[in-house]
N, C-alpha and C. Protein backbone atom coordinates (compact mmCIF):
# COMPACT_ATOMS: atom_id res chain seq x y z
N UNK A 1 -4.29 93.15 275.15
CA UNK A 1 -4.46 94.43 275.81
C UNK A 1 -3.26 94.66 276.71
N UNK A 2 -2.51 95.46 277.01
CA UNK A 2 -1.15 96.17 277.89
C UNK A 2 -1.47 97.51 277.87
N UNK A 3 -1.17 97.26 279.35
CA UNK A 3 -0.98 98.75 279.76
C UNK A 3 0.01 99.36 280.47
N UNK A 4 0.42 100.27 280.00
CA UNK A 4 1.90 100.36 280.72
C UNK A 4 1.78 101.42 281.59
N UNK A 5 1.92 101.54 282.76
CA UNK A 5 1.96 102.94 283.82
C UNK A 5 3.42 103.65 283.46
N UNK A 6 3.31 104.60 283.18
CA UNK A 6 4.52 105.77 282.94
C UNK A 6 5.02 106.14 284.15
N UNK A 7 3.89 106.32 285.11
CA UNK A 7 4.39 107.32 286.58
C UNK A 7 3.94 106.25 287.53
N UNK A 8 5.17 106.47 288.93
CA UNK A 8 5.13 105.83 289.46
C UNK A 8 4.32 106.62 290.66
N UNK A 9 3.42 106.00 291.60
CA UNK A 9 2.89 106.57 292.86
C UNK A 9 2.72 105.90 293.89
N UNK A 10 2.86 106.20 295.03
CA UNK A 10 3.09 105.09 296.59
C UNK A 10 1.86 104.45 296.95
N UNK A 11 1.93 103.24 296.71
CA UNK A 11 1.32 102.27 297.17
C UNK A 11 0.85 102.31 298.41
N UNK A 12 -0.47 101.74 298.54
CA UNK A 12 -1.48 101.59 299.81
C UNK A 12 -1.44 102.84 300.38
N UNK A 13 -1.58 103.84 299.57
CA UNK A 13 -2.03 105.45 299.77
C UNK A 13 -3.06 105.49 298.65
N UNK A 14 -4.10 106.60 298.50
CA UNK A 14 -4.68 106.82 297.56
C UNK A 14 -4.40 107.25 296.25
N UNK A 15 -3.20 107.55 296.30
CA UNK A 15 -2.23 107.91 295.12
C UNK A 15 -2.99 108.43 293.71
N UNK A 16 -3.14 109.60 294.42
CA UNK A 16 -4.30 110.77 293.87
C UNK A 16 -3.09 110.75 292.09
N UNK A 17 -4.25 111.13 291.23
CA UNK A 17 -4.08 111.76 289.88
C UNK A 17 -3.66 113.04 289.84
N UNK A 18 -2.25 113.21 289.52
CA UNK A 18 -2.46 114.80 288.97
C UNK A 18 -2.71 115.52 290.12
N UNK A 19 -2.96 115.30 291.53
CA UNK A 19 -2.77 116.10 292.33
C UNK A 19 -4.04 116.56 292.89
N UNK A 20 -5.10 115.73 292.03
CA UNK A 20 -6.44 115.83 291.80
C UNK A 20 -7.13 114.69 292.89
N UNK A 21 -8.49 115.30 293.60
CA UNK A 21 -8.80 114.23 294.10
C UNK A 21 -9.48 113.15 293.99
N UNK A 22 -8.52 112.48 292.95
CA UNK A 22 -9.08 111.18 292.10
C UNK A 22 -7.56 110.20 291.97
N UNK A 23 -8.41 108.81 292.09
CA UNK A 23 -7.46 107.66 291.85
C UNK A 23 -7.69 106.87 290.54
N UNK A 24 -6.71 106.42 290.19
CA UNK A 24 -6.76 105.37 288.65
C UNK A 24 -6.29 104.40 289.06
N UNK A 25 -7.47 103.69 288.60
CA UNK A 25 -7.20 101.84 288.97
C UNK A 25 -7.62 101.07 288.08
N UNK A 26 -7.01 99.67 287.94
CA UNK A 26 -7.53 98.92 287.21
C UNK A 26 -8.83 98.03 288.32
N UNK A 27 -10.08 97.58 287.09
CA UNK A 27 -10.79 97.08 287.64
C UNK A 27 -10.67 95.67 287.34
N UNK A 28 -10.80 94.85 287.82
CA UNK A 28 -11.15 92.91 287.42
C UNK A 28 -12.09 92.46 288.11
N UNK A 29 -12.07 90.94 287.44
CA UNK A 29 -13.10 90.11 287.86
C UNK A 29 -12.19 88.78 288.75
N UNK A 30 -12.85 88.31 289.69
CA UNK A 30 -12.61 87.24 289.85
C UNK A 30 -13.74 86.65 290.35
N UNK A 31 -14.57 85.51 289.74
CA UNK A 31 -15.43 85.00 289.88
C UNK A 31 -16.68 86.07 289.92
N UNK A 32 -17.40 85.72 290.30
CA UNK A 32 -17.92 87.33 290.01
C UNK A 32 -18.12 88.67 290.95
N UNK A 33 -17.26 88.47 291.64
CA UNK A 33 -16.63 89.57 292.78
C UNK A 33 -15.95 90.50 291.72
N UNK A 34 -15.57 92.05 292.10
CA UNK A 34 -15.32 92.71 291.18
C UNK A 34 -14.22 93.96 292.10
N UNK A 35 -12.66 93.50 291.68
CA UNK A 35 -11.93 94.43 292.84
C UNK A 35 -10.86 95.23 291.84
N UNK A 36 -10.18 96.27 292.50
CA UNK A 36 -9.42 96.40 291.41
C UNK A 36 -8.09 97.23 292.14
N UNK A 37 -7.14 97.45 291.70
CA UNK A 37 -5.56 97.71 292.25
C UNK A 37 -5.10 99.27 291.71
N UNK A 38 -4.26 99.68 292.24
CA UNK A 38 -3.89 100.93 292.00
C UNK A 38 -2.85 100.69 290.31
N UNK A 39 -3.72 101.54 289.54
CA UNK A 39 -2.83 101.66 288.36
C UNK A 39 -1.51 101.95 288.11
N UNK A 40 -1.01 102.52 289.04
CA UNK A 40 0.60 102.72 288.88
C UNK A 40 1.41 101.33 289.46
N UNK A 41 0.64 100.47 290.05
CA UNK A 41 1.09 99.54 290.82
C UNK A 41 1.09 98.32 289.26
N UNK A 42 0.57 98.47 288.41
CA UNK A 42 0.70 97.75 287.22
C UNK A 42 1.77 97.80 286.16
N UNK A 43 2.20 96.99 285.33
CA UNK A 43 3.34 97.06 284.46
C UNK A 43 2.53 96.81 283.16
N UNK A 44 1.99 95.78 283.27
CA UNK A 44 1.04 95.50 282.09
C UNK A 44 -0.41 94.74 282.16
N UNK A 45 -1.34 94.40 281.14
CA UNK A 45 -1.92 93.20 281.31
C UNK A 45 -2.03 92.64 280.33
N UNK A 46 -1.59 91.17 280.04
CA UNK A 46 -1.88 90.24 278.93
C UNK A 46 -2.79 89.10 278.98
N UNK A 47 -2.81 88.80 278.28
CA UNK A 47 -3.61 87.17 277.83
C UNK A 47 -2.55 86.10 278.72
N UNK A 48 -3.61 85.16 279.24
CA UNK A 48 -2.87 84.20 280.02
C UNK A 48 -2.63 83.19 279.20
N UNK A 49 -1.18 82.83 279.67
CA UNK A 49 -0.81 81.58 278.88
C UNK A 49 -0.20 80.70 279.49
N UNK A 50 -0.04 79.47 279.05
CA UNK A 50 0.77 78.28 280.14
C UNK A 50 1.68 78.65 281.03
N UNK A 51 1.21 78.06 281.89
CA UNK A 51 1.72 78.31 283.49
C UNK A 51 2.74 76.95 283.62
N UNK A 52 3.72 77.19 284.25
CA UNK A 52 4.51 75.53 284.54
C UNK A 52 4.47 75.59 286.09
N UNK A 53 4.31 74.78 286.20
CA UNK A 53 3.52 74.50 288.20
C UNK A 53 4.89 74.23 288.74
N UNK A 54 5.71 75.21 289.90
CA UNK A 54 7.02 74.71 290.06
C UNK A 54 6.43 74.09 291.32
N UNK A 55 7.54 72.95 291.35
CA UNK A 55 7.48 72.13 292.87
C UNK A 55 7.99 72.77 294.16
N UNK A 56 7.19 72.12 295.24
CA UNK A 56 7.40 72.90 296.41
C UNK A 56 7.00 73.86 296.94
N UNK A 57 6.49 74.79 295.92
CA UNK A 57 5.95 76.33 296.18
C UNK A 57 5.21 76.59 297.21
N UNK A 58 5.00 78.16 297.63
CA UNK A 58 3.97 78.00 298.17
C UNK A 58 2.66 78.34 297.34
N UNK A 59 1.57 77.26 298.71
CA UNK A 59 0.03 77.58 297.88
C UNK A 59 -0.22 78.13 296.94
N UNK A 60 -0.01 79.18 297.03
CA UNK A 60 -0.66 80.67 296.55
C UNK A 60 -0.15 80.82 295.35
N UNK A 61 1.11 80.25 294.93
CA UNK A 61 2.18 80.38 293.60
C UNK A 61 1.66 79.41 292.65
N UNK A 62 0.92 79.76 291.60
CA UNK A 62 0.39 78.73 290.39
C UNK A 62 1.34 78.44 289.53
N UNK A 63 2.56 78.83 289.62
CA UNK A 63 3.61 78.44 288.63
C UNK A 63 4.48 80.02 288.58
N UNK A 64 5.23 79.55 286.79
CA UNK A 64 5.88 80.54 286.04
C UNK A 64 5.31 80.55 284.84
N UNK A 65 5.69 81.70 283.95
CA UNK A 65 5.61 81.75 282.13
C UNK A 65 6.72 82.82 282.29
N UNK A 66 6.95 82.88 280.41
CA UNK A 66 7.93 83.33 280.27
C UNK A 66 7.25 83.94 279.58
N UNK A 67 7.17 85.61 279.91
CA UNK A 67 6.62 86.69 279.19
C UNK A 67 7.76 87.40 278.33
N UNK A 68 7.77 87.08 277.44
CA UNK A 68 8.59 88.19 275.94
C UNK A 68 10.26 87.77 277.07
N UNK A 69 10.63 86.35 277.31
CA UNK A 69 12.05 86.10 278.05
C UNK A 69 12.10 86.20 279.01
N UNK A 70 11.75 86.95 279.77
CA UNK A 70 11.49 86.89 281.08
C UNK A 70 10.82 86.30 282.09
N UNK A 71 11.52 85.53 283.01
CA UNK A 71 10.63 84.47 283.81
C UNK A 71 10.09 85.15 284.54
N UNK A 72 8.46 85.01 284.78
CA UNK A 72 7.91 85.81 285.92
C UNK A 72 6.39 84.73 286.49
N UNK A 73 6.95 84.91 287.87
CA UNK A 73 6.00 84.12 288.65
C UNK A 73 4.32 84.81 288.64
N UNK A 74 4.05 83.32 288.67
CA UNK A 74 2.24 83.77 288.63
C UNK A 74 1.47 83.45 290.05
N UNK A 75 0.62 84.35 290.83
CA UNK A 75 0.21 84.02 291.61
C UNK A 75 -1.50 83.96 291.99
N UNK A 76 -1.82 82.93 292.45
CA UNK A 76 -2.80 82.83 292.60
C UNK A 76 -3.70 84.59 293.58
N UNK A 77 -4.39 85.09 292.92
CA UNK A 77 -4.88 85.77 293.80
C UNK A 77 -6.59 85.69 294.15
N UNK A 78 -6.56 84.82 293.84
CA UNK A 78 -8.49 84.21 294.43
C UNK A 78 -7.77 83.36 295.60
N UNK A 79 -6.77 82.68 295.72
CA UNK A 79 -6.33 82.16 296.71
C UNK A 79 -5.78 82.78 298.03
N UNK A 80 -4.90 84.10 297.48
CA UNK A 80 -4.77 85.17 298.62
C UNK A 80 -5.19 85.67 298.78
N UNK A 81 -6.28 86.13 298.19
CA UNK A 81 -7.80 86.35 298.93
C UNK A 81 -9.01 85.66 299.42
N UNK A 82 -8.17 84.64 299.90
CA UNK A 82 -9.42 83.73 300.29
C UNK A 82 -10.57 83.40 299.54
N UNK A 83 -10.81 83.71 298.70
CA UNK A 83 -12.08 83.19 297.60
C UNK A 83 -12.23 82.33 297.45
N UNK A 84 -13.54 81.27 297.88
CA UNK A 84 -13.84 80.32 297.70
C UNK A 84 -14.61 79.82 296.74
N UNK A 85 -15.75 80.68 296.09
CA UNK A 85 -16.94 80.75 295.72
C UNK A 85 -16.57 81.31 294.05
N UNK A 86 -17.33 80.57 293.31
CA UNK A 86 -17.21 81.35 291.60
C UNK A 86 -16.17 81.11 290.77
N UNK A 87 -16.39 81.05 289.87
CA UNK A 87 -15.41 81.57 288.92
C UNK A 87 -14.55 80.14 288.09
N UNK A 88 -14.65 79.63 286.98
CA UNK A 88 -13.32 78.82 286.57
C UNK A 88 -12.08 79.09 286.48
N UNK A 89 -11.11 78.88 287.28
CA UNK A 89 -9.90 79.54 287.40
C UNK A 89 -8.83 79.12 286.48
N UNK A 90 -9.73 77.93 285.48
CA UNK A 90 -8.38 77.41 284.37
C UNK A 90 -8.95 77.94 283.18
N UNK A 91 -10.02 78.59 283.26
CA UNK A 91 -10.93 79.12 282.02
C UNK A 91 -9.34 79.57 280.52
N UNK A 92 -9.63 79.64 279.74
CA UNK A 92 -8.69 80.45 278.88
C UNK A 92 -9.08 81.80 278.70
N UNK A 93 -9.98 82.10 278.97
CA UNK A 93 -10.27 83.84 279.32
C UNK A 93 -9.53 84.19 280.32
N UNK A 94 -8.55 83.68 280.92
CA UNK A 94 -7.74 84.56 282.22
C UNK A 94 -6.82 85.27 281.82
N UNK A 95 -6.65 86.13 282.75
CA UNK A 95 -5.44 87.87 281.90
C UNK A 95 -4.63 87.16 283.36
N UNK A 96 -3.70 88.11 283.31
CA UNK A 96 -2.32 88.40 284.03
C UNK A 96 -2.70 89.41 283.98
N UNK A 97 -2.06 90.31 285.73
CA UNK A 97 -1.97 91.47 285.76
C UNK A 97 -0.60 91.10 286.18
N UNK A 98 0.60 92.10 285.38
CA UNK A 98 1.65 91.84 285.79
C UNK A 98 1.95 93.36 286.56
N UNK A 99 2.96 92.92 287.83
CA UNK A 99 3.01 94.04 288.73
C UNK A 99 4.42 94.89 287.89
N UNK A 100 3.99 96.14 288.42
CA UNK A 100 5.47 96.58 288.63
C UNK A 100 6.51 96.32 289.36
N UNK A 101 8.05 95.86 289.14
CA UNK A 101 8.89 95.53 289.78
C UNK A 101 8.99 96.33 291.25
N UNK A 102 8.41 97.64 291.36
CA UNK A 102 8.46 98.13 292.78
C UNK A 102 7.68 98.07 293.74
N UNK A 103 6.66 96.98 293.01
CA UNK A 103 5.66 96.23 294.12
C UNK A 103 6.43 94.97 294.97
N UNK A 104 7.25 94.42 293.73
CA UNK A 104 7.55 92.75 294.18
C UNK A 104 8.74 92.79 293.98
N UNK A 105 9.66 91.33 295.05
CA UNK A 105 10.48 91.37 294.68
C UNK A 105 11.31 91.24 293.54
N UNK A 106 10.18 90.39 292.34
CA UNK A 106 10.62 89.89 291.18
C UNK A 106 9.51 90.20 289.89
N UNK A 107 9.68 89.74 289.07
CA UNK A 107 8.97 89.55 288.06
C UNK A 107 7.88 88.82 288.57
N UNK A 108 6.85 89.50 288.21
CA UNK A 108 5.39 88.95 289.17
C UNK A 108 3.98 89.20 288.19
N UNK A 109 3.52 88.48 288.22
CA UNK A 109 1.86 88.97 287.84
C UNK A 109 0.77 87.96 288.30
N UNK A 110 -0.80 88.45 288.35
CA UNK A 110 -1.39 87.41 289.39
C UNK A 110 -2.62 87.34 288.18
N UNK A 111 -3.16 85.90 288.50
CA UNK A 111 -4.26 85.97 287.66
C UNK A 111 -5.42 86.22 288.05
N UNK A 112 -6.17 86.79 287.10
CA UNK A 112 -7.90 87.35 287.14
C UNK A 112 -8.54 86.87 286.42
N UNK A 113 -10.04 86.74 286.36
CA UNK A 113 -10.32 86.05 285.36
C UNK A 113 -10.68 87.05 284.59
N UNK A 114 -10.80 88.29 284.77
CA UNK A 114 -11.09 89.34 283.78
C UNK A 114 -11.09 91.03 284.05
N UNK A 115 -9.92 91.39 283.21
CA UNK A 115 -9.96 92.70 283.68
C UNK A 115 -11.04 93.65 282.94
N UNK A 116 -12.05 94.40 283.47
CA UNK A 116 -12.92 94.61 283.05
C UNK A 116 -12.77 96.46 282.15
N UNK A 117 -11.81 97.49 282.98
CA UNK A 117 -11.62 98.68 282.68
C UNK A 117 -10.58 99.22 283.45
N UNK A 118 -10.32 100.03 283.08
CA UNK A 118 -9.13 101.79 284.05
C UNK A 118 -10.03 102.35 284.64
N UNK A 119 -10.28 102.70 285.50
CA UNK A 119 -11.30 103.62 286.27
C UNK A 119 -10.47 104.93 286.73
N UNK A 120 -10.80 106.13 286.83
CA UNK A 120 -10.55 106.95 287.08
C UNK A 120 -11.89 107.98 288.72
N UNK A 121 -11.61 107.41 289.49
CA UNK A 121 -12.55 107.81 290.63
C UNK A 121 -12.73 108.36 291.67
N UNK A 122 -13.33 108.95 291.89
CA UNK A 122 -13.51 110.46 292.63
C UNK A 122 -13.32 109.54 294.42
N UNK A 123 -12.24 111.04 295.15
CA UNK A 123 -12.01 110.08 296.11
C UNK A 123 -13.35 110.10 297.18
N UNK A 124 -14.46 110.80 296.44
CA UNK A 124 -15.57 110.96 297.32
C UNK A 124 -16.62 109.70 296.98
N UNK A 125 -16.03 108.90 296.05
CA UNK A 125 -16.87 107.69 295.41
C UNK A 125 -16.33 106.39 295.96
N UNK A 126 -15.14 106.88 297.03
CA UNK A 126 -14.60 105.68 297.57
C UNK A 126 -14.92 105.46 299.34
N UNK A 127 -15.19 104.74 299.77
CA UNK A 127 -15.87 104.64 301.06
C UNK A 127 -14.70 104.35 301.93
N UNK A 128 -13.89 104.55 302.97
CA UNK A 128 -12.62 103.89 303.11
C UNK A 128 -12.57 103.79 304.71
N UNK A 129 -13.89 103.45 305.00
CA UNK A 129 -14.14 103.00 306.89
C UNK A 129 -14.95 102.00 306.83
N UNK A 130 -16.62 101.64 306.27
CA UNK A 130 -17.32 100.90 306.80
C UNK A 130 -17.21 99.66 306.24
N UNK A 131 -16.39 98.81 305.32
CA UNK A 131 -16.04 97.98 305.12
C UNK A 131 -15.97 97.03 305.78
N UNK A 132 -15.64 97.08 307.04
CA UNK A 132 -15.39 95.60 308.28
C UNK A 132 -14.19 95.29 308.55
N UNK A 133 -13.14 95.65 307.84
CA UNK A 133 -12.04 94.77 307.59
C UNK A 133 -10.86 95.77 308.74
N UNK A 134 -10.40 94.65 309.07
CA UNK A 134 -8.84 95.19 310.03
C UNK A 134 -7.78 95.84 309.61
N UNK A 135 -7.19 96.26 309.91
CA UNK A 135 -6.03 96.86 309.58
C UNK A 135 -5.00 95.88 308.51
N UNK A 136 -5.46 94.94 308.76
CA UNK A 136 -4.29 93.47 308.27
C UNK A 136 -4.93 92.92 307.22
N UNK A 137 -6.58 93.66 306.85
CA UNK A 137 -7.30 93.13 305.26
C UNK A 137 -6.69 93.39 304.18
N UNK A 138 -5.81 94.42 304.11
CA UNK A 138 -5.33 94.55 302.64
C UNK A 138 -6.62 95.86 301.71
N UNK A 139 -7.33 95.91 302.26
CA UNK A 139 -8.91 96.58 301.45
C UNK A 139 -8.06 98.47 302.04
N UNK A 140 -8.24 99.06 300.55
CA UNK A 140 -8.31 100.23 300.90
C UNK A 140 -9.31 100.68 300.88
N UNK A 141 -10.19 100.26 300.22
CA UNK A 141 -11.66 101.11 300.43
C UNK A 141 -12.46 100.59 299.85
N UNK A 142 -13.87 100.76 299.43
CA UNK A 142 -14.58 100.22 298.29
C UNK A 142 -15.10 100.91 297.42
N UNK A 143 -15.02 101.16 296.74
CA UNK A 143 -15.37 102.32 295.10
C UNK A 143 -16.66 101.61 294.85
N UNK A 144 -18.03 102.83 295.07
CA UNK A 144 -18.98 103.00 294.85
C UNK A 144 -19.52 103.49 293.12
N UNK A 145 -19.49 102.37 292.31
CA UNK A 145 -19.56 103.08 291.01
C UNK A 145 -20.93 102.71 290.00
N UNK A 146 -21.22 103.86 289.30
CA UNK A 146 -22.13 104.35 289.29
C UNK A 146 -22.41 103.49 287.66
N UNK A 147 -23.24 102.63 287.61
CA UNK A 147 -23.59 101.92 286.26
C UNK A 147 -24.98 101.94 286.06
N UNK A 148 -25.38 101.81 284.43
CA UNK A 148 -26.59 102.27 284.34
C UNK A 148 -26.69 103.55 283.19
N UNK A 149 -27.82 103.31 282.14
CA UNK A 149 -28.02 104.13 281.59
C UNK A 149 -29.33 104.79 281.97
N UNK A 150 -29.55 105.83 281.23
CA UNK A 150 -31.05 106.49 281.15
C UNK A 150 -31.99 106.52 282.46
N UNK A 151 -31.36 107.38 283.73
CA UNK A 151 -32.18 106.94 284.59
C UNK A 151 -32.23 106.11 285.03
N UNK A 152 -31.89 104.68 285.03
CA UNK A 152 -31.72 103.38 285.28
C UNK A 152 -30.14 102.83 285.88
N UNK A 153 -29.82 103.86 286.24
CA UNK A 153 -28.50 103.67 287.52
C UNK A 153 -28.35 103.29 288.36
N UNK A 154 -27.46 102.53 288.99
CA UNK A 154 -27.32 102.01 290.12
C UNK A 154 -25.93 101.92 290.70
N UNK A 155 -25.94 101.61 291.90
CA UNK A 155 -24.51 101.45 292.38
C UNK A 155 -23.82 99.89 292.20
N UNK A 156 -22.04 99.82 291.54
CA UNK A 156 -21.87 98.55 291.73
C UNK A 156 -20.82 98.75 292.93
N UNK A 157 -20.50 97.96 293.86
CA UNK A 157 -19.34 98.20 294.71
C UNK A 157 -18.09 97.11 294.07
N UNK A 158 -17.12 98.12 294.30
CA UNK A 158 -15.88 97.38 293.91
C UNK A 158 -14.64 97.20 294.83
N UNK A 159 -14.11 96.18 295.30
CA UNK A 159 -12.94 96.11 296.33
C UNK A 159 -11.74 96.42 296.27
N UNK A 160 -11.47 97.64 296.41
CA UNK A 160 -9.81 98.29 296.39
C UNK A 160 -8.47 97.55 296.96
N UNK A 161 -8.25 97.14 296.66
CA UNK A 161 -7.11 96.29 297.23
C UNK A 161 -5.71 96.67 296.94
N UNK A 162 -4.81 96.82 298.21
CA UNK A 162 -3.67 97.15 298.32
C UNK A 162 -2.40 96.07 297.94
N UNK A 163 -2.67 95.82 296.47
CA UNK A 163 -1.41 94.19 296.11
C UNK A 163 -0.32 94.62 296.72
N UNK A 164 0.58 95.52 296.58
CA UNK A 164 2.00 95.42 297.11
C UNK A 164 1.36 94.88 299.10
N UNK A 165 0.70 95.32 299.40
CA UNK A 165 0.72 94.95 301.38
C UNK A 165 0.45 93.48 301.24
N UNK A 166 -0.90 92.91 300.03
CA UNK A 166 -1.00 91.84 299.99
C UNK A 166 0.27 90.49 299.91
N UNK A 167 1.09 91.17 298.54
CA UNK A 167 2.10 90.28 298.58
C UNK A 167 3.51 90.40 299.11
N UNK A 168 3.58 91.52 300.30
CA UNK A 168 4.63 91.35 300.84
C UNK A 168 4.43 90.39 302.27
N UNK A 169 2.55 90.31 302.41
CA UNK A 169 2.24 89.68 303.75
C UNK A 169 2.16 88.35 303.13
N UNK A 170 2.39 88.12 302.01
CA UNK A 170 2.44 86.49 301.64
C UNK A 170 4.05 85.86 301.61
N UNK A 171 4.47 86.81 301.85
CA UNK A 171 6.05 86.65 302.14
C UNK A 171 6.97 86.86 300.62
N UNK A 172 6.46 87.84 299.62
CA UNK A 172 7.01 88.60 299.17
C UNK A 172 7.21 87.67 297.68
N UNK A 173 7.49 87.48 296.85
CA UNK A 173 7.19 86.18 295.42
C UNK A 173 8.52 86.61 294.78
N UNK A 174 9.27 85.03 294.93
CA UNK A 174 10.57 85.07 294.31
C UNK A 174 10.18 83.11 293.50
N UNK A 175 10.48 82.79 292.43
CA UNK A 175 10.01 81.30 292.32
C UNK A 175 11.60 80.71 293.17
C-alpha cells in the first residue's frame, strides 16, 4: 500500500482540505491505541522490512532500511510516545509511515503496527481543548469518529498527533 501526498500543507495547523473545513489524515494502530498524522505530512506507506539497529543511537531510533536505495532512518514511535502497554512491536504486520522530507531532517519513517485508513474529517468532529495535554504534548486534537452500522453507532476516539513537533522535540532524525 503507498500513498503519495501531491500537496503540501503546514504542519501542526489543521491544514484544512480544499479550503474546506475538513482535515485528511492517516489513521494507525499502535497496540491498540488508535492515532493518526496529517496526510500531507506523509510521503508514503509500506510493508516493514529489516531494520539494521545502528550503534549508539538514540533510544527512540530502531535502526535503518534501504527503501528502493535510499537510506532512511526508522523510528520508534510507541517509544516517543511513551507507550508502554500493547502491541508486538517485532510483529511482521508492521508498516512504515515514511515522512515527507519537509517534516525531517532526512529520510525518515516511523513504525506502526497498522495503518488502518485516510480519513477525511470534519473540523467539528475534532475536539482540540479537553484532552489534558500541555502545550509540549504534541496532540492536536482528538477526532471523534463515528463507527457502526445500522443504528448501532458509536464513537471511536482517535489521537491527532503533530509528527513534525514530535520529531523535531526528539532532536530532529539524522542516523
Amino acid at each position: 500500500m503507498a500513498i503519495a501526498a501531491s500537496q503540501q500543507n503546514g504542519s501542526g495547523s489543521l491544514g484544512t482540505a480544499a479550503g474546506n473545513d475538513e482535515v485528511q489524515v492517516v489513521e494507525f494502530l499502535i497496540g491498540e491505541d488508535k492515532f493518526a498524522v496529517n496526510l500531507f505530512d506523509v510521503r508514503e506507506i509500506v510493508e516493514a522490512s529489516k531494520i539494521t539497529p545502528l550503534p549508539h543511537a538514540s533510544s527512540y531510533i530502531r535502526g535503518i532500511i534501504d527503501l528502493r536505495g535510499e537510506i532512511t532512518t526508522i523510528v520508534d514511535l510507541r517509544h516517543l510516545l511513551k507507550i508502554k502497554k500493547g502491541g508486538d512491536n517485532n510483529s511482521e504486520d508492521l508498516r512504515f509511515i515514511v515522512l515527507d522530507e519537509s517534516v525531517t531532517d532526512g529520510k525518515t519513517g516511523v513504525v506502526v503496527d497498522e495503518v488502518t485508513s485516510v480519513l477525511t474529517v470534519s473540523v467539528a468532529d475534532i475536539d482540540q481543548n479537553s484532552h489534558g495535554a500541555g502545550d509540549e504534548s504534541y496532540i492536536l486534537g482528538v477526532i471523534k469518529k463515528e463507527v457502526g452500522e445500522r443504528g448501532e453507532s458509536k464513537k471511536e476516539l482517535v489521537i491527532w498527533i503533530d509528527i513534525c513537533g514530535l520529531i523535531k522535540q526528539a532532536g530532529g532524525i539524522s542516523p
